[in-house]
Every structure is written in structure tokens, then in C-alpha cells.
C-alpha atoms as a PDB file:
ATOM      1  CA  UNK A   1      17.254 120.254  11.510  1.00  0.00           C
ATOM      2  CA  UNK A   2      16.316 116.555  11.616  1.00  0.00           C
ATOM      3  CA  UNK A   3      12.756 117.526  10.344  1.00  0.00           C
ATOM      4  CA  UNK A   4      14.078 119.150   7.475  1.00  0.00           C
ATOM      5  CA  UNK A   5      13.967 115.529   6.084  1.00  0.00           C
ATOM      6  CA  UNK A   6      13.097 112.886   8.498  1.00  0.00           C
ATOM      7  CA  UNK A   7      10.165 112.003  11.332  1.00  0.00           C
ATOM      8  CA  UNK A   8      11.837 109.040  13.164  1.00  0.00           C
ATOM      9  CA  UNK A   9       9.657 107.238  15.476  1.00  0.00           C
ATOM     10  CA  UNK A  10      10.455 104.497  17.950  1.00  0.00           C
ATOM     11  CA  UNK A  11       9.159 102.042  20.269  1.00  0.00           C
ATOM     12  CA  UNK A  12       9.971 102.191  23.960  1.00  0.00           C
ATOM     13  CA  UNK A  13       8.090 100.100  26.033  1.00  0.00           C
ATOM     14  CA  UNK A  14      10.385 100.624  29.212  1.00  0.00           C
ATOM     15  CA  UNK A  15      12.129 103.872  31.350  1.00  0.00           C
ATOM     16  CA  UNK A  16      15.566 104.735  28.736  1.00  0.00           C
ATOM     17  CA  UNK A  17      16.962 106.257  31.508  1.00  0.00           C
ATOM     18  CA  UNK A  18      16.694 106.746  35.023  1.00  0.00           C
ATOM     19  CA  UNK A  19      18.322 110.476  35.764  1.00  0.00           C
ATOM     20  CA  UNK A  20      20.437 111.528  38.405  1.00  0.00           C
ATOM     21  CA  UNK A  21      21.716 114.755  37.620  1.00  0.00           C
ATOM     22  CA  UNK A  22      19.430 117.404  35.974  1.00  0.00           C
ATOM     23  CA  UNK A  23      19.220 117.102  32.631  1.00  0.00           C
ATOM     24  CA  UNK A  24      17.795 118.859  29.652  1.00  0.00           C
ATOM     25  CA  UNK A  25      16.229 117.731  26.302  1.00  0.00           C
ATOM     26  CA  UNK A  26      15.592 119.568  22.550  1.00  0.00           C
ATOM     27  CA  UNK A  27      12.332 120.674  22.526  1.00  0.00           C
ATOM     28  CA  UNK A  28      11.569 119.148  19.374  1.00  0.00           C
ATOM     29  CA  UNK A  29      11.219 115.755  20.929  1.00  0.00           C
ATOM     30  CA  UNK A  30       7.461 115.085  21.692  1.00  0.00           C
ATOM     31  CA  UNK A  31       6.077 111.634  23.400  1.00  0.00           C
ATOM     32  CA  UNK A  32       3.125 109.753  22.761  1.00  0.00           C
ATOM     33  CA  UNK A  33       1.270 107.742  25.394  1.00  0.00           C
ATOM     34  CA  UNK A  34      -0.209 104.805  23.894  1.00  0.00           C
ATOM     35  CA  UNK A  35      -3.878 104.224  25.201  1.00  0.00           C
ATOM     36  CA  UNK A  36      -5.415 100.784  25.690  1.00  0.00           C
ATOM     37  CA  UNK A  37      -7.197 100.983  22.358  1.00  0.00           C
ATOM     38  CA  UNK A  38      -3.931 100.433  20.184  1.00  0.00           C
ATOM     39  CA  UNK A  39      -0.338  98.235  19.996  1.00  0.00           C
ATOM     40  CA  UNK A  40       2.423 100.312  20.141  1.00  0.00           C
ATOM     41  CA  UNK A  41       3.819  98.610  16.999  1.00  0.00           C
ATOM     42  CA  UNK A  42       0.275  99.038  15.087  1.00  0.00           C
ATOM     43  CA  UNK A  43       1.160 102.842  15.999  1.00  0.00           C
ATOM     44  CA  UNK A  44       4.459 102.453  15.228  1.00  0.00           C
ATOM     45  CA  UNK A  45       3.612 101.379  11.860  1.00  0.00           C
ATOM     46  CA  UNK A  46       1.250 104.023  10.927  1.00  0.00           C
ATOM     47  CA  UNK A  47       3.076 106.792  11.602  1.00  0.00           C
ATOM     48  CA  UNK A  48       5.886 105.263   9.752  1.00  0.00           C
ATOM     49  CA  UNK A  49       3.400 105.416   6.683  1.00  0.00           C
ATOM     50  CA  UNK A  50       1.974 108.904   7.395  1.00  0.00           C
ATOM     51  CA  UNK A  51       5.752 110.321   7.833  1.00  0.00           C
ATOM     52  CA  UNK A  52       5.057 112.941   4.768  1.00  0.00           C
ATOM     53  CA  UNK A  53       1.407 114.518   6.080  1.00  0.00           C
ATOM     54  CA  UNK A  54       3.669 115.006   9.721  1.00  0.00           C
ATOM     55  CA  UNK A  55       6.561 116.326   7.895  1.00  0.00           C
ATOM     56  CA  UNK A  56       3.916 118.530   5.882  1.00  0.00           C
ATOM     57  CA  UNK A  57       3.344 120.277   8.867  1.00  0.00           C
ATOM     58  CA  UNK A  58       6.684 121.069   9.444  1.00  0.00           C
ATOM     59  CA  UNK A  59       6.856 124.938   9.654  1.00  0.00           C
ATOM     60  CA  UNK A  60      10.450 127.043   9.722  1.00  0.00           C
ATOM     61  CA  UNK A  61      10.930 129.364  12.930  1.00  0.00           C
ATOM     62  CA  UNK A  62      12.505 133.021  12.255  1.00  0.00           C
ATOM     63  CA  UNK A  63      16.118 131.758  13.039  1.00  0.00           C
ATOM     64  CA  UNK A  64      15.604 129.211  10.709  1.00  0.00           C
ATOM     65  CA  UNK A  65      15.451 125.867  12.779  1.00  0.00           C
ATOM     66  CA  UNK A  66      12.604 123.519  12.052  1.00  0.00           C
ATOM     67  CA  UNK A  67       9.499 122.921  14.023  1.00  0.00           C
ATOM     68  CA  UNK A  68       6.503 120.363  15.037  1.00  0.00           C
ATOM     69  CA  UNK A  69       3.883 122.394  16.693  1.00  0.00           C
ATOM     70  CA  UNK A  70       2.568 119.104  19.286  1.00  0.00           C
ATOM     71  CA  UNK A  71      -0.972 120.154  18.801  1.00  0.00           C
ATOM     72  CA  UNK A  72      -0.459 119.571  15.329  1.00  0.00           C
ATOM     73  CA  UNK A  73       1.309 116.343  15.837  1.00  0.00           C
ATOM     74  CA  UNK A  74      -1.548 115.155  18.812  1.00  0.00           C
ATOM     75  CA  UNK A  75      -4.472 116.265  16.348  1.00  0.00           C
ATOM     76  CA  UNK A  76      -3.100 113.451  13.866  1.00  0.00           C
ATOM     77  CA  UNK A  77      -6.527 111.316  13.253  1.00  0.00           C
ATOM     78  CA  UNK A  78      -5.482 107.697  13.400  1.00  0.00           C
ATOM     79  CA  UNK A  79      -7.544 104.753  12.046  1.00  0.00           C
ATOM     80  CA  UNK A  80      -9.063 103.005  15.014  1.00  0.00           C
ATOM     81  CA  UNK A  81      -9.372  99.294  13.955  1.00  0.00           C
ATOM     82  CA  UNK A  82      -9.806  96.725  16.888  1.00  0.00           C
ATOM     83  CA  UNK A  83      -7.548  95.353  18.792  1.00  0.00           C
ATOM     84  CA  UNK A  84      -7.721  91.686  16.791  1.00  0.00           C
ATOM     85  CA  UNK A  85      -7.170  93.781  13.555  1.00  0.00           C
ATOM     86  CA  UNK A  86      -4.272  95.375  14.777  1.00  0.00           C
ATOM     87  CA  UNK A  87      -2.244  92.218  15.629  1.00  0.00           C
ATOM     88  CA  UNK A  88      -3.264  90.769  12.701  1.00  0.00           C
ATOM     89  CA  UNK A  89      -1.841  93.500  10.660  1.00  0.00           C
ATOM     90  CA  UNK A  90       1.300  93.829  12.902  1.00  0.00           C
ATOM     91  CA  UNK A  91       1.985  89.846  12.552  1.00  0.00           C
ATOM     92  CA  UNK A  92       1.755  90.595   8.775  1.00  0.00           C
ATOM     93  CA  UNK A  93       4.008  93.504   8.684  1.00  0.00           C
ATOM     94  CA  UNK A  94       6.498  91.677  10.733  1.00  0.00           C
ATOM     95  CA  UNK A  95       6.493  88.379   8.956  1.00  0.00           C
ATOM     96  CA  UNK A  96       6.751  90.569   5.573  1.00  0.00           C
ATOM     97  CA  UNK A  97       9.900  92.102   6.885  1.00  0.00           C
ATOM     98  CA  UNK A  98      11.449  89.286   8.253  1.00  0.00           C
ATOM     99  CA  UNK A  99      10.932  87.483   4.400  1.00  0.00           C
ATOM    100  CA  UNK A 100      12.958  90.902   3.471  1.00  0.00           C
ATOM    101  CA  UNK A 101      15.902  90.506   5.324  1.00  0.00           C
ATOM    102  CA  UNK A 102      16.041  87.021   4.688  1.00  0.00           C
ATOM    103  CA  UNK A 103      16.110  87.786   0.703  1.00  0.00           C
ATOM    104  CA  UNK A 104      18.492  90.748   1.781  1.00  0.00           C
ATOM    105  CA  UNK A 105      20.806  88.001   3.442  1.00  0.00           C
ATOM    106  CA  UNK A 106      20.543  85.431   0.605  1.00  0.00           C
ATOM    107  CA  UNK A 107      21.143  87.966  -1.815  1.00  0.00           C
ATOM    108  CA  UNK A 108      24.407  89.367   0.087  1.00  0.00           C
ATOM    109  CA  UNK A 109      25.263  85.574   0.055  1.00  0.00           C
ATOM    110  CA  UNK A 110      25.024  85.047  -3.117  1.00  0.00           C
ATOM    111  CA  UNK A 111      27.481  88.008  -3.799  1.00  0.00           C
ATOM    112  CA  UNK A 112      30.036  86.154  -1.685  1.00  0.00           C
ATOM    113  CA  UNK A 113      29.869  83.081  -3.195  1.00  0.00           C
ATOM    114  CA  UNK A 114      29.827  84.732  -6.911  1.00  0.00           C
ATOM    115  CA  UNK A 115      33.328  86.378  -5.450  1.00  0.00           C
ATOM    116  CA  UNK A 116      34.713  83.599  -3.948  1.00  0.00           C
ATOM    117  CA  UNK A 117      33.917  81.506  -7.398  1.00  0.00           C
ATOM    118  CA  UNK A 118      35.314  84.377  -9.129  1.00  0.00           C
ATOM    119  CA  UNK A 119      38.796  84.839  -7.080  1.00  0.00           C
ATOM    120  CA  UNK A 120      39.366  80.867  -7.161  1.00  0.00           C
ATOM    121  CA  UNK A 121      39.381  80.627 -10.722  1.00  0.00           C
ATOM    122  CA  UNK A 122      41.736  84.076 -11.597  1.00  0.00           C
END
């Protein structure tokens, strides 16, 4: 019922597993192939941002259990910008978040030392 609420997407750029033994997956889980005309990340990203249109599309099955149709996930138009563009936009995206954590961090810090000043003097 994960798409009840959520469209996680990830990044795997080498085999997760190697199987030995049969296995068997939920058929909910669908795979994208990344051609040569985009970044993974710049992909990544942008269905990160378009998480509400796929979750739109989202329909309910009789027994109640949520569904992706994969045609309606494949026919997803994404922006085609070149190749330059995309790493561009990646680099930014990335250096954004990494000035977000670090303000995450100093803030958590700052909440440390405000305790520890806090405790020493009661």
C-alpha cells in the first residue's frame, strides 16, 4: 500500500543482487533503463519533483491494494535538456543539498552547545 502515499525512486547503477535460488518480487516494482540521452541522477531528480502527477495515476484494484499501471508510468513525458544542462543542474542540486545538511548539522550543534551551556550553569 506504499502508493497509497509515497513513489520512492532510487539510483542503482550496479547488479543489487546476484540470485541463486529462485526468487520472486511484488509486482508493483517497475525498472527504468536509463538511455544515453540522460544522468541517472538528472532522472532521479525529476521524478522526485513529479512524485504527485505519478501518484495521480495511482488507481485502487477490486481487493483494494494500490496500483501503477507501467504504461502509465513509461508514458511519463520527461524534459529532454542536453547532456551539459543536465550536469549542470545535477551539480546545483547536489551542492544545494549538501549547504542543507551542513545548516542541518550546525543547527543540531548549536542545540548541543545551548544544552551543554544550559546543564553547566543549573
Amino acid at each position: 500500500m506504499i502508493l497509497a502515499h509515497s513513489f520512492p525512486v532510487a539510483i542503482n547503477t550496479v547488479p543489487v543482487a546476484i540470485n541463486t535460488v529462485p526468487v520472486a518480487f511484488n509486482q508493483d516494482m517497475r525498472a527504468l533503463k536509463v538511455s544515453k540521452d540522460f544522468l541517472p541522477e538528472y532522472l532521479l531528480f525529476y521524478l522526485q519533483y513529479i512524485k504527485g502527477k505519478i501518484l495521480s495515476k495511482v488507481t485502487t484494484t477490486t481487493h483494494g491494494t494500490k496500483r501503477l499501471a507501467s504504461d502509465e508510468l513509461y508514458s511519463t513525458p520527461v524534459p529532454k535538456p542536453s547532456l551539459g544542462t543536465q550536469k549542470k543542474f545535477v551539480e546545483l542540486i547536489n551542492s544545494h543539498r549538501k549547504i542543507k545538511d551542513e545548516f542541518i548539522a550546525s543547527v543540531a550543534a548549536s542545540r548541543l552547545l545551548k544544552q551543554s551551556l544550559i546543564n553547566q550553569v543549573f
